[in-house]
PDB file of N, CA and C in Angstrom:
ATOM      1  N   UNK A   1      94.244 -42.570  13.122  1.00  0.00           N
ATOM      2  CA  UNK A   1      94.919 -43.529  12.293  1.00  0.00           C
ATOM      3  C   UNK A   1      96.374 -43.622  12.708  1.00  0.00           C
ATOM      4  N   UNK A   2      97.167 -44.859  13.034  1.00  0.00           N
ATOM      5  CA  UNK A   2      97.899 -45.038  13.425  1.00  0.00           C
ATOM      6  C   UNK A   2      98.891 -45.019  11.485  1.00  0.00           C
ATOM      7  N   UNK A   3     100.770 -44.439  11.664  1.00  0.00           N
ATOM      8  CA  UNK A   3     101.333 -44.228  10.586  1.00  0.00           C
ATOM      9  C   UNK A   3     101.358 -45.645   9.592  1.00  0.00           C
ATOM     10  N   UNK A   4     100.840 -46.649   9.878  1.00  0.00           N
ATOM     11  CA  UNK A   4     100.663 -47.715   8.862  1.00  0.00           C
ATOM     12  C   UNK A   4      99.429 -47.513   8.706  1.00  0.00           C
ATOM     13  N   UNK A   5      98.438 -46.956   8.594  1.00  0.00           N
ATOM     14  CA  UNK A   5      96.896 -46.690   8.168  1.00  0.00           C
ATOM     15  C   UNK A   5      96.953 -45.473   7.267  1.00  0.00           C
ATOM     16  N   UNK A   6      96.874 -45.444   6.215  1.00  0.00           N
ATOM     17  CA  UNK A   6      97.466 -44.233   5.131  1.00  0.00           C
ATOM     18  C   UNK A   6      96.770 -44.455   4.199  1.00  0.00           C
ATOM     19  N   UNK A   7      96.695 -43.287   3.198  1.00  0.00           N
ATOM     20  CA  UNK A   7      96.443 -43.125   2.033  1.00  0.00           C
ATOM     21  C   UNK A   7      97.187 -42.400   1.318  1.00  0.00           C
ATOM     22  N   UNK A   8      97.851 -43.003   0.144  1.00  0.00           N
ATOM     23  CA  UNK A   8      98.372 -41.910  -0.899  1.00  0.00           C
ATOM     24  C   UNK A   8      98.499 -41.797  -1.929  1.00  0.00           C
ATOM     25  N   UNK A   9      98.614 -40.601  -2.340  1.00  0.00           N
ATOM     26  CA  UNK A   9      97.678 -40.305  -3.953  1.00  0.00           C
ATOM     27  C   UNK A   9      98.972 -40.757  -4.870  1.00  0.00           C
ATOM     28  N   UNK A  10      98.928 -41.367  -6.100  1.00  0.00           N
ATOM     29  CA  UNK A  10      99.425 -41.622  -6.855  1.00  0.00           C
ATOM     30  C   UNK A  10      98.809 -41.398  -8.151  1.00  0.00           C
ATOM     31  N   UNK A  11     100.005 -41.372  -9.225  1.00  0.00           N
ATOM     32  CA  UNK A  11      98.918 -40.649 -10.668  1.00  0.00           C
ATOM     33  C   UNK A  11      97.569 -41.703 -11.023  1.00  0.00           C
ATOM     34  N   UNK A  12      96.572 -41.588 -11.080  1.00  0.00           N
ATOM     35  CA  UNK A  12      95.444 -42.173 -11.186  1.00  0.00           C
ATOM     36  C   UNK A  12      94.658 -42.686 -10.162  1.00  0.00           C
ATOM     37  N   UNK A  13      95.051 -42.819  -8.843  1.00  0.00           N
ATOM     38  CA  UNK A  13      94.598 -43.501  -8.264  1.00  0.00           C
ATOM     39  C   UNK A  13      95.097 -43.282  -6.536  1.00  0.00           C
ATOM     40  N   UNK A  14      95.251 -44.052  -5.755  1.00  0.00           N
ATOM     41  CA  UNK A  14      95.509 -44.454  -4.360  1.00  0.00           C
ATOM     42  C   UNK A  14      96.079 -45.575  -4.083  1.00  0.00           C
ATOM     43  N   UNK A  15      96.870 -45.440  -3.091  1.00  0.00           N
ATOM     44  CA  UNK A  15      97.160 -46.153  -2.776  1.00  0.00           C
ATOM     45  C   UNK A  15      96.759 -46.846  -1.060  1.00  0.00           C
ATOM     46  N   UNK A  16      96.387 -47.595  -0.549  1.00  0.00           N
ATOM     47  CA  UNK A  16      95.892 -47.403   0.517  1.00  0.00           C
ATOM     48  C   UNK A  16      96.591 -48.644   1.520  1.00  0.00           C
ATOM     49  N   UNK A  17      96.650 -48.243   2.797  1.00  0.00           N
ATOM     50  CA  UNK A  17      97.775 -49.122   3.455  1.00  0.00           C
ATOM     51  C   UNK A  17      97.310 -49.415   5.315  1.00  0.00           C
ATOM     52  N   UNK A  18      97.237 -50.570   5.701  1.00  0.00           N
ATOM     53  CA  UNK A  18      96.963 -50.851   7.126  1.00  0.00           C
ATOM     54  C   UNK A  18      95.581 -51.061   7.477  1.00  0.00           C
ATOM     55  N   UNK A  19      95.066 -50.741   8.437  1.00  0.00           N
ATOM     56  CA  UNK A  19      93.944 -51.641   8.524  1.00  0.00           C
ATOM     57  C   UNK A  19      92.896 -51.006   8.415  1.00  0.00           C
ATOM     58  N   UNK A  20      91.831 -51.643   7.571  1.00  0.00           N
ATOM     59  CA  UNK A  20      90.395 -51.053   7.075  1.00  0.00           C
ATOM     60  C   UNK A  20      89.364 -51.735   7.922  1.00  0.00           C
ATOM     61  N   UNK A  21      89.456 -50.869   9.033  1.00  0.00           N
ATOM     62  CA  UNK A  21      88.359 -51.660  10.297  1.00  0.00           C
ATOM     63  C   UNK A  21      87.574 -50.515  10.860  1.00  0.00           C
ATOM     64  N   UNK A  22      86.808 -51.182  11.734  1.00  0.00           N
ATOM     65  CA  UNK A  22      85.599 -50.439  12.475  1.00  0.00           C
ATOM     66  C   UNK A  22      86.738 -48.991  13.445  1.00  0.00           C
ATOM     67  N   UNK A  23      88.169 -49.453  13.598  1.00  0.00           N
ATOM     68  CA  UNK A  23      88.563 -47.936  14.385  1.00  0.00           C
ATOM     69  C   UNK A  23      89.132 -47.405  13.093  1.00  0.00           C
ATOM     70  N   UNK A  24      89.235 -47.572  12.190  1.00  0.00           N
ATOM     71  CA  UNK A  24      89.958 -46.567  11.214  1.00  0.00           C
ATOM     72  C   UNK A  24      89.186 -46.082  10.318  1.00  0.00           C
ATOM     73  N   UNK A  25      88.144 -46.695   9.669  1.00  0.00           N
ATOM     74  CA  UNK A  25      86.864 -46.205   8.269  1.00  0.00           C
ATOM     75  C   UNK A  25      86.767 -44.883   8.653  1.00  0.00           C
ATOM     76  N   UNK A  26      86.381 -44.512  10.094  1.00  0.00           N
ATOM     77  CA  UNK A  26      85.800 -42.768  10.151  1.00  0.00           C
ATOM     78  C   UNK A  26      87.029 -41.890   9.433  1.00  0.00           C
ATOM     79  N   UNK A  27      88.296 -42.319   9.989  1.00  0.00           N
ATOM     80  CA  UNK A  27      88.943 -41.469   9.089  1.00  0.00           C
ATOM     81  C   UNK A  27      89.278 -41.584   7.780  1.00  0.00           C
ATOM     82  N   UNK A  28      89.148 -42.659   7.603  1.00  0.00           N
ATOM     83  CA  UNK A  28      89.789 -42.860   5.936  1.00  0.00           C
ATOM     84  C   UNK A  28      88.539 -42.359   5.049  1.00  0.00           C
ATOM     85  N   UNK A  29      87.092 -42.669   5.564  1.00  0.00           N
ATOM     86  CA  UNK A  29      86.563 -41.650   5.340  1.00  0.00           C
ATOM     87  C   UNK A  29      87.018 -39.933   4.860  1.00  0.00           C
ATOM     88  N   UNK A  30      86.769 -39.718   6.113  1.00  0.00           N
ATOM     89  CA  UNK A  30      87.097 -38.143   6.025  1.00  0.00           C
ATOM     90  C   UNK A  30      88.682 -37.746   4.740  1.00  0.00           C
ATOM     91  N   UNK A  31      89.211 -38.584   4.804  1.00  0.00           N
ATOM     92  CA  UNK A  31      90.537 -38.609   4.072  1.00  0.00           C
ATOM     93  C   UNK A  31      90.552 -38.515   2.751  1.00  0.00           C
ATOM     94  N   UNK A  32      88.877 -39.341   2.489  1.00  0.00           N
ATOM     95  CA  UNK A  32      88.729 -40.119   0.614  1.00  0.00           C
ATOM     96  C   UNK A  32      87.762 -38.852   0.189  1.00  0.00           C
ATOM     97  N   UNK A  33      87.092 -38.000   0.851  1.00  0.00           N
ATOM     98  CA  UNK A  33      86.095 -37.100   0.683  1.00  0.00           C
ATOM     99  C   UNK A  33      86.365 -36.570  -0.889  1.00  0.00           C
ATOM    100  N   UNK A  34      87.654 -35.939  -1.129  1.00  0.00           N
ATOM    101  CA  UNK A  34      87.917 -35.484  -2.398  1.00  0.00           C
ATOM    102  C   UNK A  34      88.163 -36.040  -3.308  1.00  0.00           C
ATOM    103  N   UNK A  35      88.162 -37.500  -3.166  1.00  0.00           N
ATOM    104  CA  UNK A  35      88.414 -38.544  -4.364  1.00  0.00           C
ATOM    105  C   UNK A  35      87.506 -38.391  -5.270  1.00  0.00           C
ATOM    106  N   UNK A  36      86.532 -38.015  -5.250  1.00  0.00           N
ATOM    107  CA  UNK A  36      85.351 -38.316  -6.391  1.00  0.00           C
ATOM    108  C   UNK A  36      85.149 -37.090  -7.543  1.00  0.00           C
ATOM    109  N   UNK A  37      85.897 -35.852  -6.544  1.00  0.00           N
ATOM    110  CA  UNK A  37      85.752 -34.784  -7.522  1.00  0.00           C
ATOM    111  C   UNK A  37      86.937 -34.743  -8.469  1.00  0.00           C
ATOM    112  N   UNK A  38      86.384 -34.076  -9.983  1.00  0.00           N
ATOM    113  CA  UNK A  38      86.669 -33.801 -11.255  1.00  0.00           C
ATOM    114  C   UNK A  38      86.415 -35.271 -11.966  1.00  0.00           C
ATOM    115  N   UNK A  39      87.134 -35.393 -12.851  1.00  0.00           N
ATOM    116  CA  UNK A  39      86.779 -36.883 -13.684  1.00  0.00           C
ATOM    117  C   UNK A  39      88.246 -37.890 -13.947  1.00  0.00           C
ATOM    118  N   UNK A  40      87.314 -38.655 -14.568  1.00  0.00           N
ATOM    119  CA  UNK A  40      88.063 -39.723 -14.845  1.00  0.00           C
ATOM    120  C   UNK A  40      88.082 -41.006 -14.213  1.00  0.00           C
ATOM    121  N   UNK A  41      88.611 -42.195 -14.382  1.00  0.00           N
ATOM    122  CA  UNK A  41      88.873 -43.348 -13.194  1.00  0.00           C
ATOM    123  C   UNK A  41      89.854 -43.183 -12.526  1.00  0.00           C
ATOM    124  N   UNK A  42      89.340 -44.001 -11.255  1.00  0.00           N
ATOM    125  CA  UNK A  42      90.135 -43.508  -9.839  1.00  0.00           C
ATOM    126  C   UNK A  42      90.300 -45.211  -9.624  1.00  0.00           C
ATOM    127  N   UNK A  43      91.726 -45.746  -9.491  1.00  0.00           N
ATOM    128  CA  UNK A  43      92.464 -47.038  -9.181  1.00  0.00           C
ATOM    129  C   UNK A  43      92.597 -47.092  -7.634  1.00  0.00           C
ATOM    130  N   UNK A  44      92.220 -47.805  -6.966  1.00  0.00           N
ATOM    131  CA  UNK A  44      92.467 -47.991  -5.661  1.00  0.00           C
ATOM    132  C   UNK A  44      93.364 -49.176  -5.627  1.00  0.00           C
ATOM    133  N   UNK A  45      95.081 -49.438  -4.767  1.00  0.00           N
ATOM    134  CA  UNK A  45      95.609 -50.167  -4.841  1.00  0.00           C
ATOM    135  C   UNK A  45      95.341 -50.939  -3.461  1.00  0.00           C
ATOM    136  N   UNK A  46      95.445 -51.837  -2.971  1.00  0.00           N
ATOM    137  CA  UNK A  46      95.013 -52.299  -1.564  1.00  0.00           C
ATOM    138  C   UNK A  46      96.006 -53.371  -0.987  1.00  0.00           C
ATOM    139  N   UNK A  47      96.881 -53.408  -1.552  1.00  0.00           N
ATOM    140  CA  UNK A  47      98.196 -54.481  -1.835  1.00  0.00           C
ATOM    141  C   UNK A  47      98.903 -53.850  -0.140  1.00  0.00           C
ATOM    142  N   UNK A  48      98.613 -53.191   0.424  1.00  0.00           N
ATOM    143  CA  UNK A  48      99.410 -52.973   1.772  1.00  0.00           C
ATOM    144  C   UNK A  48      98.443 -52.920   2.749  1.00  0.00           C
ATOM    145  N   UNK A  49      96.914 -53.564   2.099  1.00  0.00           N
ATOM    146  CA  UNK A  49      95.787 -53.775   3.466  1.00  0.00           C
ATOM    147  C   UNK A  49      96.485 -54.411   4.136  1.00  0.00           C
ATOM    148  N   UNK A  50      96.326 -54.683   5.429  1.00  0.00           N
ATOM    149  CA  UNK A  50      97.153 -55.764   6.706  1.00  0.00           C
ATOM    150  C   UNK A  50      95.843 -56.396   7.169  1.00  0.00           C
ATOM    151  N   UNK A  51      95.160 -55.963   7.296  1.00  0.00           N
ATOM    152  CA  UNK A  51      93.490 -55.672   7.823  1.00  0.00           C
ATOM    153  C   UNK A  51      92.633 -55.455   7.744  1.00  0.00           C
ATOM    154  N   UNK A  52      91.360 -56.508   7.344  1.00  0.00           N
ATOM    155  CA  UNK A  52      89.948 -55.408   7.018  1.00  0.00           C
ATOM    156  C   UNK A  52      89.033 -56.393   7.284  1.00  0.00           C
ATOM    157  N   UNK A  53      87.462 -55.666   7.934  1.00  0.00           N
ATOM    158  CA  UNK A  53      86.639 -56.492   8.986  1.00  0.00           C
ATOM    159  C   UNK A  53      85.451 -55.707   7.924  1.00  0.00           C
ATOM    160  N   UNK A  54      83.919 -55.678   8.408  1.00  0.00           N
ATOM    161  CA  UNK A  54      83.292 -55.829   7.752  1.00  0.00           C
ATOM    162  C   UNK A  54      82.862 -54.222   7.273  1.00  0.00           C
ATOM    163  N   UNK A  55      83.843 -53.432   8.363  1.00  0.00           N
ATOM    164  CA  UNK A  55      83.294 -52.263   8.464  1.00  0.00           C
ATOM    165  C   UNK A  55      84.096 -51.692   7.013  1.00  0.00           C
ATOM    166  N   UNK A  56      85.466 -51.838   7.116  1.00  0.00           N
ATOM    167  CA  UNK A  56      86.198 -51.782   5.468  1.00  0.00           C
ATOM    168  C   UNK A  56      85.717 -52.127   4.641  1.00  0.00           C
ATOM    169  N   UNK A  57      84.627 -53.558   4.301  1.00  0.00           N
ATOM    170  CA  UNK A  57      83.882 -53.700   3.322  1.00  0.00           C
ATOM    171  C   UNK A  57      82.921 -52.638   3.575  1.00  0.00           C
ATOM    172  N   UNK A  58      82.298 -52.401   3.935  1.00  0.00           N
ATOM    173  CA  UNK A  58      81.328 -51.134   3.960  1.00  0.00           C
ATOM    174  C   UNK A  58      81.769 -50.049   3.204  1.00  0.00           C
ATOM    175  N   UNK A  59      83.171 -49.681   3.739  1.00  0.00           N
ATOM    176  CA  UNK A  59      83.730 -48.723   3.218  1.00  0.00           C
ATOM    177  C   UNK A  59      84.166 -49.016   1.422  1.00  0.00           C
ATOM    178  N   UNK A  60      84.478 -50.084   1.090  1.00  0.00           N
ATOM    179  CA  UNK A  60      84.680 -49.496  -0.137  1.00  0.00           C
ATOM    180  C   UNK A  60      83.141 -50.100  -1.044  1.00  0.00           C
ATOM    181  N   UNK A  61      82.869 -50.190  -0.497  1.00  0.00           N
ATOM    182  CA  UNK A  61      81.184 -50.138  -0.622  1.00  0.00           C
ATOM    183  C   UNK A  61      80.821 -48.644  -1.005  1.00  0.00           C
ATOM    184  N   UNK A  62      81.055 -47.908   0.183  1.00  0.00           N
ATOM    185  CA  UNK A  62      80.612 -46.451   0.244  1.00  0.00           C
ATOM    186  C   UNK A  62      81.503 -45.800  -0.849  1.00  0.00           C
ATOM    187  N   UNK A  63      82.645 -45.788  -1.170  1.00  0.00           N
ATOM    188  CA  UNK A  63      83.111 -45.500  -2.109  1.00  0.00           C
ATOM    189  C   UNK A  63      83.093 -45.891  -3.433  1.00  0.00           C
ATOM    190  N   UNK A  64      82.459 -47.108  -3.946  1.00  0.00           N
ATOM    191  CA  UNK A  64      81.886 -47.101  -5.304  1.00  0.00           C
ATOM    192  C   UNK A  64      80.307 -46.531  -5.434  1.00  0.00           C
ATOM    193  N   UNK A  65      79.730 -46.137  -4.408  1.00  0.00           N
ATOM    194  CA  UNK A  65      78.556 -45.317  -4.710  1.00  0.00           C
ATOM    195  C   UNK A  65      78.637 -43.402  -4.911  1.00  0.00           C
ATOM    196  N   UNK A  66      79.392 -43.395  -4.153  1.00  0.00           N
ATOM    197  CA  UNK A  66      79.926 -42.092  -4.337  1.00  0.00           C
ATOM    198  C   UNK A  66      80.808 -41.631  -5.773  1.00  0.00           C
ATOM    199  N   UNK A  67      81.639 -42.917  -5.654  1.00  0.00           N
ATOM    200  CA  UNK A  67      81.638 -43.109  -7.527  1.00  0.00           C
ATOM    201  C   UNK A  67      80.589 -42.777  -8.471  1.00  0.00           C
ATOM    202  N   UNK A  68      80.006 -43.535  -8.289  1.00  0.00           N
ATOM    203  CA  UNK A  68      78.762 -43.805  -8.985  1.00  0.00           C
ATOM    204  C   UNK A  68      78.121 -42.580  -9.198  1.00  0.00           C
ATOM    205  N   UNK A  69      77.930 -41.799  -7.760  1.00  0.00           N
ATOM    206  CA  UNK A  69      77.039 -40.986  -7.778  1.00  0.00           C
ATOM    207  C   UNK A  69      77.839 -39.435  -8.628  1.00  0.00           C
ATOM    208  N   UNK A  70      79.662 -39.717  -8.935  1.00  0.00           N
ATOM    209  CA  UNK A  70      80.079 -39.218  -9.430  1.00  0.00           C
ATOM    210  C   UNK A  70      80.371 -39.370 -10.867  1.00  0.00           C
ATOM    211  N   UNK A  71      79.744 -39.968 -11.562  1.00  0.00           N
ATOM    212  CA  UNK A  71      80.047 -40.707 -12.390  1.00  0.00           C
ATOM    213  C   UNK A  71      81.422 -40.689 -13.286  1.00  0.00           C
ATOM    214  N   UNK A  72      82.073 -41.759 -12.043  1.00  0.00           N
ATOM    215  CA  UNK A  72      83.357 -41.685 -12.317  1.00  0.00           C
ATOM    216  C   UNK A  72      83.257 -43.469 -11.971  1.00  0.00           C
ATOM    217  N   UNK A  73      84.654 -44.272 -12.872  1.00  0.00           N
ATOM    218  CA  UNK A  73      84.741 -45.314 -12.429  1.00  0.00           C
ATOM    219  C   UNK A  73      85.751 -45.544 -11.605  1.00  0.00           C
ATOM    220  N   UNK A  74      85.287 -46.701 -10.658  1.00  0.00           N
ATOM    221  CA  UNK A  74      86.208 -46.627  -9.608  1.00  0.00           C
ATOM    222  C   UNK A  74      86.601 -47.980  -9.373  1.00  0.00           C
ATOM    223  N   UNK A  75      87.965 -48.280 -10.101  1.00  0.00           N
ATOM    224  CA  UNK A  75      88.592 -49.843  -9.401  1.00  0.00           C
ATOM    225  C   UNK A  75      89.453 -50.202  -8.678  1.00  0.00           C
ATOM    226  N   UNK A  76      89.184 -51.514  -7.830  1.00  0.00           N
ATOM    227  CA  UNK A  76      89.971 -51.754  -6.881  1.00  0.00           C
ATOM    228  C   UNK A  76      91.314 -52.731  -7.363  1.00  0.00           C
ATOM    229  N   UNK A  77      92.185 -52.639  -7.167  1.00  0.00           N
ATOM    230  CA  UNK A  77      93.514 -53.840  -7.475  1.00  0.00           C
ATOM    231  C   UNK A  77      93.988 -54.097  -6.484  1.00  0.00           C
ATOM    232  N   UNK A  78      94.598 -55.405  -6.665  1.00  0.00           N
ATOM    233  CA  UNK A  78      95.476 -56.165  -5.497  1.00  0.00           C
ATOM    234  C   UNK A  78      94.713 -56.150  -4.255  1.00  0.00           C
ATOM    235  N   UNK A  79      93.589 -56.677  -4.315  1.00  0.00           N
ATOM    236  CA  UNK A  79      92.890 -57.126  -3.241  1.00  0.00           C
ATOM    237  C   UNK A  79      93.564 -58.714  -2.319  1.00  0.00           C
ATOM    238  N   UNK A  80      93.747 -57.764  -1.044  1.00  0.00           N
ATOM    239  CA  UNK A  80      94.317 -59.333  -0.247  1.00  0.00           C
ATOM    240  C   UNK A  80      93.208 -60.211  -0.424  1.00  0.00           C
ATOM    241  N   UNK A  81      93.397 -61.817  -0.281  1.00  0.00           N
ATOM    242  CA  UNK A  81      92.587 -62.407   0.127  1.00  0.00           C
ATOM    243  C   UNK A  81      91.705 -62.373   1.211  1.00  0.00           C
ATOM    244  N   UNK A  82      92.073 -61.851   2.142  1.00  0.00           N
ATOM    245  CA  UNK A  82      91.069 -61.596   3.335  1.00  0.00           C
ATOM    246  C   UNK A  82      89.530 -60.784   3.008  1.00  0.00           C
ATOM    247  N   UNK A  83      90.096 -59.722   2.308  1.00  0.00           N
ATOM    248  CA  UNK A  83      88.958 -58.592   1.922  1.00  0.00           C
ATOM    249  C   UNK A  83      88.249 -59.459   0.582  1.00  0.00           C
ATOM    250  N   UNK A  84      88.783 -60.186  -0.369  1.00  0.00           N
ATOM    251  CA  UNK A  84      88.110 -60.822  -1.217  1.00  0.00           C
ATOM    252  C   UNK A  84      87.677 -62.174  -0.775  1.00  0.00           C
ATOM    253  N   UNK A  85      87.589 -62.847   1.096  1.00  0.00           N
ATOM    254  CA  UNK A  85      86.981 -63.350   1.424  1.00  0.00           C
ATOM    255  C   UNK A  85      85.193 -62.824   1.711  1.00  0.00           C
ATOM    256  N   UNK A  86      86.031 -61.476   2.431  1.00  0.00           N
ATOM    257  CA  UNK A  86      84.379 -60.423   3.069  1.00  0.00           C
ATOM    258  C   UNK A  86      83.478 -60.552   1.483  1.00  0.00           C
ATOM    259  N   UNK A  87      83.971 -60.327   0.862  1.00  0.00           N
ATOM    260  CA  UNK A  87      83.533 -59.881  -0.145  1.00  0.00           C
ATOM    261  C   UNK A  87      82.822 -60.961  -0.985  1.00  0.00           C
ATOM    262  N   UNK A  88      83.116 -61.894  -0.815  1.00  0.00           N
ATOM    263  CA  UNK A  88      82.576 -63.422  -1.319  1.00  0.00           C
ATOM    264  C   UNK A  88      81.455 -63.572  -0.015  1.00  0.00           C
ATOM    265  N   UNK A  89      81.935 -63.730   0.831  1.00  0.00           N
ATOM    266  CA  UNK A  89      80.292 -64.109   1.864  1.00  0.00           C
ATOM    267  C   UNK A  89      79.577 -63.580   2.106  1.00  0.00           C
ATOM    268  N   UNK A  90      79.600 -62.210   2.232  1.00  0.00           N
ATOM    269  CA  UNK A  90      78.923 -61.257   1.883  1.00  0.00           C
ATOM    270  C   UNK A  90      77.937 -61.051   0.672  1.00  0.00           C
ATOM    271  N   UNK A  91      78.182 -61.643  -0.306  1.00  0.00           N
ATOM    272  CA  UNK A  91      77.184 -61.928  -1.553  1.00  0.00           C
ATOM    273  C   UNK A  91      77.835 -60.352  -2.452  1.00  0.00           C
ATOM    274  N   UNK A  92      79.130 -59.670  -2.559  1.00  0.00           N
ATOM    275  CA  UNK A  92      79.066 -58.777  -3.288  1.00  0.00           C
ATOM    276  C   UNK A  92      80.065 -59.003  -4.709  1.00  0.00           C
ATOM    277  N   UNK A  93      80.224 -60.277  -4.751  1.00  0.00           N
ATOM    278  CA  UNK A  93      81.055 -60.704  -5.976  1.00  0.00           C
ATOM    279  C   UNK A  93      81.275 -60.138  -7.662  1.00  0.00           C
ATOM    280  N   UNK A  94      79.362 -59.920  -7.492  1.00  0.00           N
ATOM    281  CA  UNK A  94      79.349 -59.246  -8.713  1.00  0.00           C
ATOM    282  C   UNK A  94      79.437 -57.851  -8.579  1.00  0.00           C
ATOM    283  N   UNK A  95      79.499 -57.162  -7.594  1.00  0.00           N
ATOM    284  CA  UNK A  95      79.793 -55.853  -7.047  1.00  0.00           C
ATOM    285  C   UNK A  95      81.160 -55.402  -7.546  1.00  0.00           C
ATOM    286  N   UNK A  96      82.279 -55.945  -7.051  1.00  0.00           N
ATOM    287  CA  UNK A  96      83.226 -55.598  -6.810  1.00  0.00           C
ATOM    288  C   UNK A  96      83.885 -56.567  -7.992  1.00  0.00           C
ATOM    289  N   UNK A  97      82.922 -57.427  -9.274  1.00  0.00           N
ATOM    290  CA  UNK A  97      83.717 -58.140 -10.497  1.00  0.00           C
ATOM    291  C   UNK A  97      84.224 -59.104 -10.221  1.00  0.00           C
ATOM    292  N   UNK A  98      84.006 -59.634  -9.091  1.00  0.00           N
ATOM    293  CA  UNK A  98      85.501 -60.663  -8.823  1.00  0.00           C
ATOM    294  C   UNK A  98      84.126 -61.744  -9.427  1.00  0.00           C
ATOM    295  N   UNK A  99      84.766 -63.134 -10.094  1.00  0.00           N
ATOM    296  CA  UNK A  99      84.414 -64.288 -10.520  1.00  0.00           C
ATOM    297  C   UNK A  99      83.238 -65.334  -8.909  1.00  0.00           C
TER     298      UNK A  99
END
């Protein structure tokens, strides 16, 4: 991950920054591993994505199941338009709440 590809923890949530693509998911992966443990809701902010292809939708894909499977809720804010394009053609609208 190049220093604009980040994650950082803030009270409730994350903040997440740079590009959510097919070279960065493996790590942001490995990065989010501990997000799911203990409780409560977990806020993902996305307001400093620059970038995200289909493999980033995957990814926060993979992370509301792991939610799930934590039963913890997990929301996303400040979604760029780009990622709430993937996310519309993709058919996951009602997934991710958006209208």
């Amino acid at each position: 991950m190049s220093q604009t590809d980040d994650v950082n923890r803030r009270d409730g949530g994350f903040d997440v920054s740079g590009r959510l693509t097919f070279q960065t998911v493996p790590n942001f992966l490995v990065r989010t591993a501990t997000w799911f443990d203990g409780a409560g809701a977990i806020t993902v902010d996305l307001a400093k994505v620059s970038l995200a292809d289909s493999a980033g939708l995957a990814l926060m894909v993979e992370w509301l199941g792991r939610a799930r499977s934590a039963s913890r809720e997990l929301r996303f804010v400040n979604l760029p338009e780009q990622v709430r394009h993937l996310i519309r053609v993709s058919g996951l609208s009602g997934v991710f709440g958006l209208a």
